[in-house]
Protein backbone atom coordinates (compact mmCIF):
# COMPACT_ATOMS: atom_id res chain seq x y z
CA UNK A 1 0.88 7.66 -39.16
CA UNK A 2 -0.78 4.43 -40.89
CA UNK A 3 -3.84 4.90 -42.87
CA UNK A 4 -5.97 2.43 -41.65
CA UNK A 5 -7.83 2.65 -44.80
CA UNK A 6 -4.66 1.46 -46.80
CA UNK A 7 -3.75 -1.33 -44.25
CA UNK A 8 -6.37 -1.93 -41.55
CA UNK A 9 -4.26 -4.83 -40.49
CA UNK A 10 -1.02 -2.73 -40.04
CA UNK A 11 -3.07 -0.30 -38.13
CA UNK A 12 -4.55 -2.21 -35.56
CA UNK A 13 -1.59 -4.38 -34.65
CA UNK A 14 0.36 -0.55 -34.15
CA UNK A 15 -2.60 0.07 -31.99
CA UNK A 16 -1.65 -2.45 -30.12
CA UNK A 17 1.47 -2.62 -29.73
CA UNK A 18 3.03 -1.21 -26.44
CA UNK A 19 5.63 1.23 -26.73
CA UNK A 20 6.56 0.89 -23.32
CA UNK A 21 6.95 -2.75 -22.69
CA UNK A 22 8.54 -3.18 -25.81
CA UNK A 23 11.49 -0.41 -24.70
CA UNK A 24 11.84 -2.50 -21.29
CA UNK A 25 11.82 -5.88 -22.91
CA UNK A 26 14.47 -5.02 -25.70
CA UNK A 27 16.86 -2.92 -24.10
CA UNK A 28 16.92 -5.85 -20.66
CA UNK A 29 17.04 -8.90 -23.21
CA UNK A 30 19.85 -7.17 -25.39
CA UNK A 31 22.15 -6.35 -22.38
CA UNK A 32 21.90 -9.71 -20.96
CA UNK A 33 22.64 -10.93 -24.53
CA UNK A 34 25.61 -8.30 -24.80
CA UNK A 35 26.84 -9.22 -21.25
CA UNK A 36 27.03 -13.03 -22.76
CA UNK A 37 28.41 -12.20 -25.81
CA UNK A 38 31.21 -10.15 -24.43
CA UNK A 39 33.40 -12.52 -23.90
CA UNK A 40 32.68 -14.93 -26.28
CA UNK A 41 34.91 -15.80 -29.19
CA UNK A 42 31.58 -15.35 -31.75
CA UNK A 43 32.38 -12.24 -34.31
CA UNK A 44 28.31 -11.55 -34.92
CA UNK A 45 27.60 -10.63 -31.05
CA UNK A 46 26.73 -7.24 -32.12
CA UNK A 47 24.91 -8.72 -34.87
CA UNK A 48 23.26 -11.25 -32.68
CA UNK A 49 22.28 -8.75 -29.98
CA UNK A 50 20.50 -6.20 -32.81
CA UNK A 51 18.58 -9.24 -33.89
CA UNK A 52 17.17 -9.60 -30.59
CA UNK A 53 16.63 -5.99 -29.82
CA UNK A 54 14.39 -5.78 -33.11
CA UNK A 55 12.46 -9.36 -32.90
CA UNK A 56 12.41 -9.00 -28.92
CA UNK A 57 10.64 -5.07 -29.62
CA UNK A 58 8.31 -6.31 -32.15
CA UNK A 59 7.10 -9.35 -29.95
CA UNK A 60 7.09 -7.92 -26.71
CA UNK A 61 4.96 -4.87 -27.29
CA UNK A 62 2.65 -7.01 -29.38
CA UNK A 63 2.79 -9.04 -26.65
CA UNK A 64 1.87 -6.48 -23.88
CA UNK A 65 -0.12 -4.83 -26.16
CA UNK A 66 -2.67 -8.02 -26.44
CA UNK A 67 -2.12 -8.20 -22.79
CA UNK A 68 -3.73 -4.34 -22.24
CA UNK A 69 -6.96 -4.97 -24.79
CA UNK A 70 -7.80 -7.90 -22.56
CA UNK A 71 -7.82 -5.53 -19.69
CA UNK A 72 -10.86 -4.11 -21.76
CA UNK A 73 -13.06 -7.47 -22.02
CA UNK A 74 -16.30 -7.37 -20.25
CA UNK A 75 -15.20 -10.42 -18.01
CA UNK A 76 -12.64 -8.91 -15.92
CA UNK A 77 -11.85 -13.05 -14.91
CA UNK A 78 -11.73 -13.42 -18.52
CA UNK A 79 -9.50 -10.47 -19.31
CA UNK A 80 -7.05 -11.72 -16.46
CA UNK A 81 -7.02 -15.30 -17.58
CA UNK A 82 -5.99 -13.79 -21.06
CA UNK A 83 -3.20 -11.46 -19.47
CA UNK A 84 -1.77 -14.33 -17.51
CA UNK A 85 -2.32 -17.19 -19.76
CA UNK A 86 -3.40 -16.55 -22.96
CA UNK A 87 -0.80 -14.46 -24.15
CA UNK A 88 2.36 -15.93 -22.79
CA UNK A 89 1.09 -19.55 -24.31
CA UNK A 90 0.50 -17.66 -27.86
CA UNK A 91 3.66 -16.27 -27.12
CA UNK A 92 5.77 -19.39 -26.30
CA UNK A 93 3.98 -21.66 -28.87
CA UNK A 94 5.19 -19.34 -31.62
CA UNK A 95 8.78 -18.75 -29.73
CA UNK A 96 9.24 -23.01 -29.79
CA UNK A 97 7.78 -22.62 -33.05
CA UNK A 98 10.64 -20.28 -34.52
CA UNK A 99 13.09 -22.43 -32.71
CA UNK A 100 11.92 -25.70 -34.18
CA UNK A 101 12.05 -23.96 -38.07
CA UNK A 102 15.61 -22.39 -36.75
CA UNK A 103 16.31 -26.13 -36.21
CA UNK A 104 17.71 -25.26 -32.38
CA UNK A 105 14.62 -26.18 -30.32
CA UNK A 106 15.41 -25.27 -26.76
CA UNK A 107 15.61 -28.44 -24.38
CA UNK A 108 12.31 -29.59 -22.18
CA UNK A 109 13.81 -28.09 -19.10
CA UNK A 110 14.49 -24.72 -20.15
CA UNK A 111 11.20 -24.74 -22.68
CA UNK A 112 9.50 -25.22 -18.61
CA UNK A 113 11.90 -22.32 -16.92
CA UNK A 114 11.13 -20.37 -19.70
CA UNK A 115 7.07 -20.91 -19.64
CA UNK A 116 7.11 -20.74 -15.74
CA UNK A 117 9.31 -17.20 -15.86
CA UNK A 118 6.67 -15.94 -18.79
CA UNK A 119 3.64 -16.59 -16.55
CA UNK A 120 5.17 -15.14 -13.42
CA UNK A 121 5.88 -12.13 -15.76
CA UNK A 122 2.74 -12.00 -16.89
CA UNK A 123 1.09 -11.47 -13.38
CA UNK A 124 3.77 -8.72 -12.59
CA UNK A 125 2.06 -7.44 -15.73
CA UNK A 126 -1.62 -7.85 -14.61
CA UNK A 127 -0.41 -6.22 -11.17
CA UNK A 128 0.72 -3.29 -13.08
CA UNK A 129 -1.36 -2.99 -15.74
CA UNK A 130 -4.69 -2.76 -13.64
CA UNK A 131 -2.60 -0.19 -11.49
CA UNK A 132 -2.68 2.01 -14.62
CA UNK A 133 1.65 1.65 -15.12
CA UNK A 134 2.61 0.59 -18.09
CA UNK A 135 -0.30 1.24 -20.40
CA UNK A 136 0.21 3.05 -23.31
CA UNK A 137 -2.07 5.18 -25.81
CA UNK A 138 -4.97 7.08 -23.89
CA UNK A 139 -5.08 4.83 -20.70
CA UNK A 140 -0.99 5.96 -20.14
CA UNK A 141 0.66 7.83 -18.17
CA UNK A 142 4.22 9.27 -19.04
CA UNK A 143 7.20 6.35 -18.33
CA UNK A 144 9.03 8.48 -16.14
CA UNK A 145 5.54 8.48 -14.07
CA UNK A 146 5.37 4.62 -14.18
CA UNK A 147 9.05 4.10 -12.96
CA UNK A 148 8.39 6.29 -9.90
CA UNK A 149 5.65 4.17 -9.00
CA UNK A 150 7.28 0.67 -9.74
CA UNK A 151 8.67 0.60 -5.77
CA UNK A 152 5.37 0.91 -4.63
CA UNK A 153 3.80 -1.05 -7.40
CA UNK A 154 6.71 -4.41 -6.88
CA UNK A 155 5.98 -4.28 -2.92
CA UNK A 156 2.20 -4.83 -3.80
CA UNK A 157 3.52 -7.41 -6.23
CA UNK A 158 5.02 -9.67 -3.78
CA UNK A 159 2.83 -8.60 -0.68
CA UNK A 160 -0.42 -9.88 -2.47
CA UNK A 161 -0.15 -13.76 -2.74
CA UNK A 162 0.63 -12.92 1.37
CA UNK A 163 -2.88 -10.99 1.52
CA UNK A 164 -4.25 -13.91 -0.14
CA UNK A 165 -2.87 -16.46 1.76
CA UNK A 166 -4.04 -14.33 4.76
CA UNK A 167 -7.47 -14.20 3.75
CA UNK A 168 -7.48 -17.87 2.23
CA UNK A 169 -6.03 -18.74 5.95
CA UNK A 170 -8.63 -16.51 8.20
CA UNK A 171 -11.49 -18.24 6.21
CA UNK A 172 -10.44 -21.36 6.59
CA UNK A 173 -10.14 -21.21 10.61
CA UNK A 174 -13.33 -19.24 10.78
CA UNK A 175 -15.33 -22.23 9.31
CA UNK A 176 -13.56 -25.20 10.83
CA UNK A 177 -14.30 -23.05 14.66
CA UNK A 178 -18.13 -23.16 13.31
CA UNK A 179 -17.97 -26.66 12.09
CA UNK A 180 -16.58 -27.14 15.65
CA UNK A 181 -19.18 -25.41 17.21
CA UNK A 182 -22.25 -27.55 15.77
C-alpha cells in the first residue's frame, strides 16, 4: 500500500480511483477495439488494444472515482452537476487534448457523439452511484452484488426521465385548470 507520507499525491489519486468502473470501462473499450482490429491488416492490434486497456483503466477509474467524491459535497445539486458535467468535460478536454498532441484530433462530429455519449454515461453513473452500485472503498458493495442489481437499477434508468415527464406533465395541467378557473 502507498505511504501517503512518501507521496500524498499518489495516495489520494489511488483513493480515488474506482476499481470497479475502471474493470468495466477497460475490458468493454478493449473488446470493441479487438473486435475492430480483428480483421484489420494492422500488425500492432494487440499492441493497440493493451494501450487502451491500460490508458482507458487509469482514466476511467480516475474518472469515476472524481465522479463518487462529488457524491460527498454538501450540495447534493452541486455534487450531481459535478457527476454529470464536470467530470466528463475534464475528461473530454484532456481526451481532445491528447488527440491534438497525437496530431489525430477526432473530427467535430464525432468530438459531439462522443461528448453527448459521455454525458448520457455519466447520468447512468449518477443513477447508480446514488443507488449505492458501483462505489468502491467503504461505501461498496461486492461487484458480483452490483451486477445482480444492474436489471433493476437500468429499468429505473430509463423509467425516470418518464416519472419526470409525468410529474413535469401533471403540474403543468393542474395549474393551467386553476388559471382556468379564476
Amino acid at each position: 500500500m502507498l505511504q501517503s507520507s512518501r507521496s500524498p499525491f499518489l495516495a489520494h489519486a489511488f483513493a480515488c480511483w474506482n476499481w470497479k468502473c475502471a474493470l468495466l470501462s477497460a475490458s468493454a473499450r478493449s473488446i470493441v477495439y479487438a473486435a475492430a482490429m480483428a480483421h484489420s491488416t494492422v500488425r500492432s492490434g494487440l499492441t493497440i488494444v493493451l494501450v487502451e486497456l491500460g490508458y482507458v483503466a487509469l482514466t476511467a477509474g480516475l474518472y469515476a472515482g472524481m465522479q463518487q467524491k462529488a457524491l460527498e459535497f454538501r450540495s447534493r445539486l452541486l455534487g450531481n452537476m459535478t457527476v454529470v458535467f464536470g467530470v466528463p468535460l475534464l475528461a473530454q478536454m484532456l481526451d481532445w487534448l491528447t488527440h491534438r498532441a497525437a496530431g489525430a484530433p477526432a473530427p467535430g462530429k464525432a468530438t459531439l457523439a462522443v461528448c453527448v455519449f459521455a454525458i448520457v454515461s455519466a447520468f447512468f453513473h449518477l443513477h447508480v452511484m446514488r443507488r449505492g452500485a458501483f462505489l468502491t472503498g467503504d461505501q461498496g458493495r461486492t461487484l458480483i452484488e452490483d451486477f445482480r442489481r444492474m436489471p433493476r437499477l437500468i429499468a429505473g434508468f430509463v423509467v425516470e426521465p418518464v416519472r419526470l415527464l409525468s410529474a413535469i406533465a401533471s403540474r403543468l395541467a393542474r395549474w393551467a385548470e386553476s388559471e382556468a378557473a379564476l
